[in-house]
C-alpha atoms as a PDB file:
ATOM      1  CA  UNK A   1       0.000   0.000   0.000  1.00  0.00           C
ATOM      2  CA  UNK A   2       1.064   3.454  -0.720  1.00  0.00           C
ATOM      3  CA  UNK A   3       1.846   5.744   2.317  1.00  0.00           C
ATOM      4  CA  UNK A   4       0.500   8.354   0.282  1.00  0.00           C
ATOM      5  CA  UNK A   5      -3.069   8.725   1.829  1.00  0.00           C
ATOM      6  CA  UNK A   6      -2.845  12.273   1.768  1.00  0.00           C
ATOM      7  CA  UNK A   7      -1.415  14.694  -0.892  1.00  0.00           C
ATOM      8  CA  UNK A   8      -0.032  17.896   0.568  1.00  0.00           C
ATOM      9  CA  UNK A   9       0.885  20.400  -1.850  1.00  0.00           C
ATOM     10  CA  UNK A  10       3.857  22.605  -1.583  1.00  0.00           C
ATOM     11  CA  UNK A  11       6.172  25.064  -2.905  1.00  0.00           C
ATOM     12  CA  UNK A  12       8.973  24.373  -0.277  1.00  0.00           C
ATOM     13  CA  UNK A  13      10.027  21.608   1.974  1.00  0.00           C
ATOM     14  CA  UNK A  14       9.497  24.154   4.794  1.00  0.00           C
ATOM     15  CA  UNK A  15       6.311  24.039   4.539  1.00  0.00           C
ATOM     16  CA  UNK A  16       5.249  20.669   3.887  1.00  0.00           C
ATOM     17  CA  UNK A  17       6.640  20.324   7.292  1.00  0.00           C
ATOM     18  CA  UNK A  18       4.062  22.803   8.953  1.00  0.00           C
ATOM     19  CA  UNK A  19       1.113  21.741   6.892  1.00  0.00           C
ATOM     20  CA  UNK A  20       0.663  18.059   8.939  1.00  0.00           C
ATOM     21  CA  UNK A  21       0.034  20.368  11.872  1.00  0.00           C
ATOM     22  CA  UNK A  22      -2.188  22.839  10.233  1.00  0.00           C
ATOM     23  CA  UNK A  23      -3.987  19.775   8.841  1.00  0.00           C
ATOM     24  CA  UNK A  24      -3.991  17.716  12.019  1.00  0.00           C
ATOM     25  CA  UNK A  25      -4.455  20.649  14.999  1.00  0.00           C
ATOM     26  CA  UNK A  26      -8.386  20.173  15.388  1.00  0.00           C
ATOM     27  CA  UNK A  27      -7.899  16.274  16.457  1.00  0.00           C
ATOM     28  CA  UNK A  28      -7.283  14.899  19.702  1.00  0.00           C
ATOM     29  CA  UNK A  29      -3.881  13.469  20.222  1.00  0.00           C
ATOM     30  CA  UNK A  30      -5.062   9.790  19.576  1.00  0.00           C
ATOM     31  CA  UNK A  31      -6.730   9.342  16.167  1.00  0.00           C
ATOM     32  CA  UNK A  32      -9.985   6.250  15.786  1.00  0.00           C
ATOM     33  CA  UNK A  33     -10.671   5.075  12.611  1.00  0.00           C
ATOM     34  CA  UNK A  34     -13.583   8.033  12.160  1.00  0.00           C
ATOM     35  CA  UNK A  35     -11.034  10.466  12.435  1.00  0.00           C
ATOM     36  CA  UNK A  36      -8.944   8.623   9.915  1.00  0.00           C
ATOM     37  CA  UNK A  37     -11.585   7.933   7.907  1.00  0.00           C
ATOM     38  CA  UNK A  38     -12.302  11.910   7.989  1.00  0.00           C
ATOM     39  CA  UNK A  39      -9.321  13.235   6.957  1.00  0.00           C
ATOM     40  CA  UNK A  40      -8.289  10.011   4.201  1.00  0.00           C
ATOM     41  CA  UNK A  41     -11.564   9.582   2.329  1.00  0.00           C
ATOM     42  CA  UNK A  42     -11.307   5.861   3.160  1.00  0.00           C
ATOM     43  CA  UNK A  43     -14.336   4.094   4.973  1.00  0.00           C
ATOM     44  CA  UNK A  44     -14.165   3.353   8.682  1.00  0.00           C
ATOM     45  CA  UNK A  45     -14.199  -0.614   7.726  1.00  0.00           C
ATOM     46  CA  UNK A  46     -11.176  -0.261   5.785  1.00  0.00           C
ATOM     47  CA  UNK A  47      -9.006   1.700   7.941  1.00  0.00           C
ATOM     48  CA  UNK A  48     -10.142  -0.684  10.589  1.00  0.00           C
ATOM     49  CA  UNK A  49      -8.455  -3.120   8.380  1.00  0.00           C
ATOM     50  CA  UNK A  50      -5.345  -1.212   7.747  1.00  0.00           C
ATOM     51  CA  UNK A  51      -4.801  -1.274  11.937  1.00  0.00           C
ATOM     52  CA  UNK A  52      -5.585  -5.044  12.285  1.00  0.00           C
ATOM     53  CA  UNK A  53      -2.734  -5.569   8.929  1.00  0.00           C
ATOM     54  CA  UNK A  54      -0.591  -3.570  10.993  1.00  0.00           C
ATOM     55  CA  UNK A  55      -0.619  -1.313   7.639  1.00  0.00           C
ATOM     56  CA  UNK A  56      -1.066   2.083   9.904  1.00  0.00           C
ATOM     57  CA  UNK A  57       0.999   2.174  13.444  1.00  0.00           C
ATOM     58  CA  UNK A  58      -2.111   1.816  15.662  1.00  0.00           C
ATOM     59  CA  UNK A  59      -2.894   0.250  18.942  1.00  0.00           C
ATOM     60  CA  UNK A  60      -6.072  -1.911  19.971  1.00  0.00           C
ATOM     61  CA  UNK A  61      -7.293  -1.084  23.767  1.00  0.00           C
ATOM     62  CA  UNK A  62      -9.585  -3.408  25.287  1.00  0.00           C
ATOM     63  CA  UNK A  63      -9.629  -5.546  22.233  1.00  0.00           C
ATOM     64  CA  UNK A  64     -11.909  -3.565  20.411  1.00  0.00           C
ATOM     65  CA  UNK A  65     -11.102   0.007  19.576  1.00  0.00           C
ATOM     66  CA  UNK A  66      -8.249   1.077  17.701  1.00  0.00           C
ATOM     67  CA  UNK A  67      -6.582   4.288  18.273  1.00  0.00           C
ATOM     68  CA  UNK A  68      -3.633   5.750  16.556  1.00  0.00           C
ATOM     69  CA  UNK A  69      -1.234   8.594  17.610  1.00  0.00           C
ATOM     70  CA  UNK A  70      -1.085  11.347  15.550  1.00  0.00           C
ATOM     71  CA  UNK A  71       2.544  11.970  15.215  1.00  0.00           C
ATOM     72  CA  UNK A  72       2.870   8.460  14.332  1.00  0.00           C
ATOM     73  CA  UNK A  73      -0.272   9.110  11.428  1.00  0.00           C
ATOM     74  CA  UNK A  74       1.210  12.540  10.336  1.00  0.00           C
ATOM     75  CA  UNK A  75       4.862  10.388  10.273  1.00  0.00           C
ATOM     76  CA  UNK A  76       2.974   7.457   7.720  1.00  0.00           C
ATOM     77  CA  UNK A  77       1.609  10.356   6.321  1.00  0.00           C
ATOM     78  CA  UNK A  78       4.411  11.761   4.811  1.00  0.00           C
ATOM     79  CA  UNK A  79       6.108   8.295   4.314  1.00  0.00           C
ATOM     80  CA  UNK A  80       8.243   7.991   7.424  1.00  0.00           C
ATOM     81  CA  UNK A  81       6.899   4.830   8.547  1.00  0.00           C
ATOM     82  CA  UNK A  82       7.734   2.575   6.008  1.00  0.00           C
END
């Protein structure tokens, strides 16, 4: 899968390193699938998927819900979690 969920246009490399956290200030610190889903386009069910495949860096609490830290998102994001 590409790590390229998200296209982020820029005219420097400057600032495609603000624009994660212009992109990403308005959610919580851990990400669900719903947030995920909000800001990829992809369904809930299939970023579900991605966490269980291990394809996005994401943790499952109580064996149920999957949450993901947004540094670690932003950092698959841009293609640093390969």
């Amino acid at each position: 899968m590409s790590h390229n969920c998200l296209t982020i246009p820029s005219n420097s490399s400057d600032a495609a390193q603000e624009m994660p956290i212009e992109i990403f200030a308005a959610y919580p610190d851990l990400l669900t699938p719903a947030h995920i889903s909000e800001l990829t386009g992809f369904t809930v069910e299939y970023v579900r998927k991605l966490c269980r495949e291990h394809k996005i860096p994401a943790v499952q609490v109580g064996g149920r819900q999957w949450f993901v830290p947004k540094p670690r998102f932003v950092e698959y994001v841009m293609g640093g979690d390969e």
